[in-house]
Protein backbone atom coordinates (compact mmCIF):
# COMPACT_ATOMS: atom_id res chain seq x y z
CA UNK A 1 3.61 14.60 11.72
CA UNK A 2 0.43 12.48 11.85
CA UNK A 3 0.99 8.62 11.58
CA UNK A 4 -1.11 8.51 8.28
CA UNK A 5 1.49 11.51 6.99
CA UNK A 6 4.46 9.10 7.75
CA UNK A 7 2.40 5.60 6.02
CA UNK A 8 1.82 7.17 2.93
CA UNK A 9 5.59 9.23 2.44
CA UNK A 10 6.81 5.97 3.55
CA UNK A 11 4.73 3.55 1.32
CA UNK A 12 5.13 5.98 -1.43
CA UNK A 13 8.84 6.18 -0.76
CA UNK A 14 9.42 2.65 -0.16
CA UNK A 15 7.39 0.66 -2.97
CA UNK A 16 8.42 2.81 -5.75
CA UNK A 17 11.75 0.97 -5.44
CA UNK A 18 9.97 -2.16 -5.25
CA UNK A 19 7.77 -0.83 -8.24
CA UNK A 20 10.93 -0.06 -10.42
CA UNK A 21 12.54 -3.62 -9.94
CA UNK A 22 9.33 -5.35 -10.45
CA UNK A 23 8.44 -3.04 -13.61
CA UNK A 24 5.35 -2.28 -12.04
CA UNK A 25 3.27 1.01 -13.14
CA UNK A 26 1.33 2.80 -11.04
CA UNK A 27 -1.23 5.13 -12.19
CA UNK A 28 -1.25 7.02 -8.74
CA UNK A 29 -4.14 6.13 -6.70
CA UNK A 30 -3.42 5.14 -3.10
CA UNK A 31 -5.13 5.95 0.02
CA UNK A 32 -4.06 4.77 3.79
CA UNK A 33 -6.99 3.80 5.89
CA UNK A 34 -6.83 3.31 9.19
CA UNK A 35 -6.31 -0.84 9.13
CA UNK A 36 -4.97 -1.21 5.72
CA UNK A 37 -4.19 0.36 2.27
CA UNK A 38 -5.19 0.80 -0.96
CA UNK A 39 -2.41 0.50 -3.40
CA UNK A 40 -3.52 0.37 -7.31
CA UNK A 41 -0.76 -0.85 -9.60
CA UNK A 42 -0.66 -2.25 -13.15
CA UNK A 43 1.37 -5.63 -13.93
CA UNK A 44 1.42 -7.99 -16.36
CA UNK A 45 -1.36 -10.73 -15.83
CA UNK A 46 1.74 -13.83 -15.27
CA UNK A 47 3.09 -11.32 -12.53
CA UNK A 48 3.27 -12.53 -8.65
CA UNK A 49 1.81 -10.46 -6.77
CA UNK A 50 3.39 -11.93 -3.75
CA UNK A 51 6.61 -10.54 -4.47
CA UNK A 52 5.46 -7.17 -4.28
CA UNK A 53 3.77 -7.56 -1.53
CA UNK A 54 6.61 -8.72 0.02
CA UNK A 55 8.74 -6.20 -0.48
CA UNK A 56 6.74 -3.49 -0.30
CA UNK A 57 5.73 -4.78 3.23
CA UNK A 58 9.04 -5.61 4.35
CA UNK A 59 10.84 -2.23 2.79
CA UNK A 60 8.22 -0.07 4.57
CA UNK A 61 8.61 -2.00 8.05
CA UNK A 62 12.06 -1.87 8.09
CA UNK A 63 12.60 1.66 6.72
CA UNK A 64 9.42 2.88 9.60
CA UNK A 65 11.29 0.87 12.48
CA UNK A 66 14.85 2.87 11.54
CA UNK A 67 12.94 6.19 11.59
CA UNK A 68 10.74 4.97 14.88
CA UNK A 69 12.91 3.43 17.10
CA UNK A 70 9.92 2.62 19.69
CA UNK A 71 7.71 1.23 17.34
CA UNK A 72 9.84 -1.68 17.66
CA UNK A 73 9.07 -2.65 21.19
CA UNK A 74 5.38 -1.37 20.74
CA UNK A 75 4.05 -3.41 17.86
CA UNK A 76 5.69 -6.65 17.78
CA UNK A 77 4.63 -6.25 14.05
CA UNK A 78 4.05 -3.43 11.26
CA UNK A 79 2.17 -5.71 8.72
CA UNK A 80 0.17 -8.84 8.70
CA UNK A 81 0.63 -11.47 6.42
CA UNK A 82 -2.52 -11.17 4.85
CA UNK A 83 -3.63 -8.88 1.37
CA UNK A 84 -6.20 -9.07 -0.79
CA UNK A 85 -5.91 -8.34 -4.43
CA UNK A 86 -8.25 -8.20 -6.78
CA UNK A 87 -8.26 -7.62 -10.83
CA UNK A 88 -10.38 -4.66 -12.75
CA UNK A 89 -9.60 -5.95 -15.71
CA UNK A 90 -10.09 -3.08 -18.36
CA UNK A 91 -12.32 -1.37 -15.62
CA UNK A 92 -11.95 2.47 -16.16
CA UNK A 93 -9.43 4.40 -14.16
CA UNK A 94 -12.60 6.70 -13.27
CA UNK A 95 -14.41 3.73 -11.89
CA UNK A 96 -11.40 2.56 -9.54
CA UNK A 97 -10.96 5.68 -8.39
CA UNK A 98 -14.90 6.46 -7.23
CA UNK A 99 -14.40 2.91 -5.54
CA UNK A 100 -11.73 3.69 -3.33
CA UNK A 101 -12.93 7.58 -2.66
CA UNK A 102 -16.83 5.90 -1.32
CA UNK A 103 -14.02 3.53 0.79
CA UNK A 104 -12.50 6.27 2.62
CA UNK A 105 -16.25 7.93 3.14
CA UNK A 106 -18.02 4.80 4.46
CA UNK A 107 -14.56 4.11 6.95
CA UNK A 108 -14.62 7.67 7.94
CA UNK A 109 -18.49 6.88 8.77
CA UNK A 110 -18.12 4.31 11.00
């Protein structure tokens, strides 16, 4: 199975746990690039989104490392510290979703 394959089961997998306790809905668009991820998610505006990044981040490394044994002596880490978020605020889905589909053309380009 190809390492993107395994991300996105795993993501998927992994933060919908974290979505549930966090009462997070996600309207299904996600896409695995090959340095970092696109995860779209509606919260409440006093949410943190720290939490969930968190967990998502930690759930997914820990889960991958259990499944991938070697991983853990090959990448000294899964995930860096760092995100970016940003807010669409009434954007339409449409919109969001054309954004992240010209993302995975222009990485695919370079």
């Amino acid at each position: 199975m190809k390492r993107r394959t395994i991300f996105i089961l795993s993501i998927v997998s992994c933060a919908s746990s974290c979505f549930a306790a966090n009462s997070v809905r996600v309207p299904g668009l996600s896409e695995v690039m090959p340095d970092h991820v696109h995860l779209f998610v509606d919260v409440i505006p006093q949410f943190v989104v720290h939490n969930l990044m968190k967990c998502i981040k930690g759930r997914t490394s820990r889960i991958l490392r259990q499944e991938f044994p070697h991983w853990t002596t090959q990448l000294p880490t899964l995930w860096t510290n760092s995100y970016f978020v940003s807010a669409v605020c009434g954007a339409p889905l449409a919109i969001v979703k054309k954004y992240i589909e010209r993302q995975k053309t222009s990485q695919r380009q370079k």
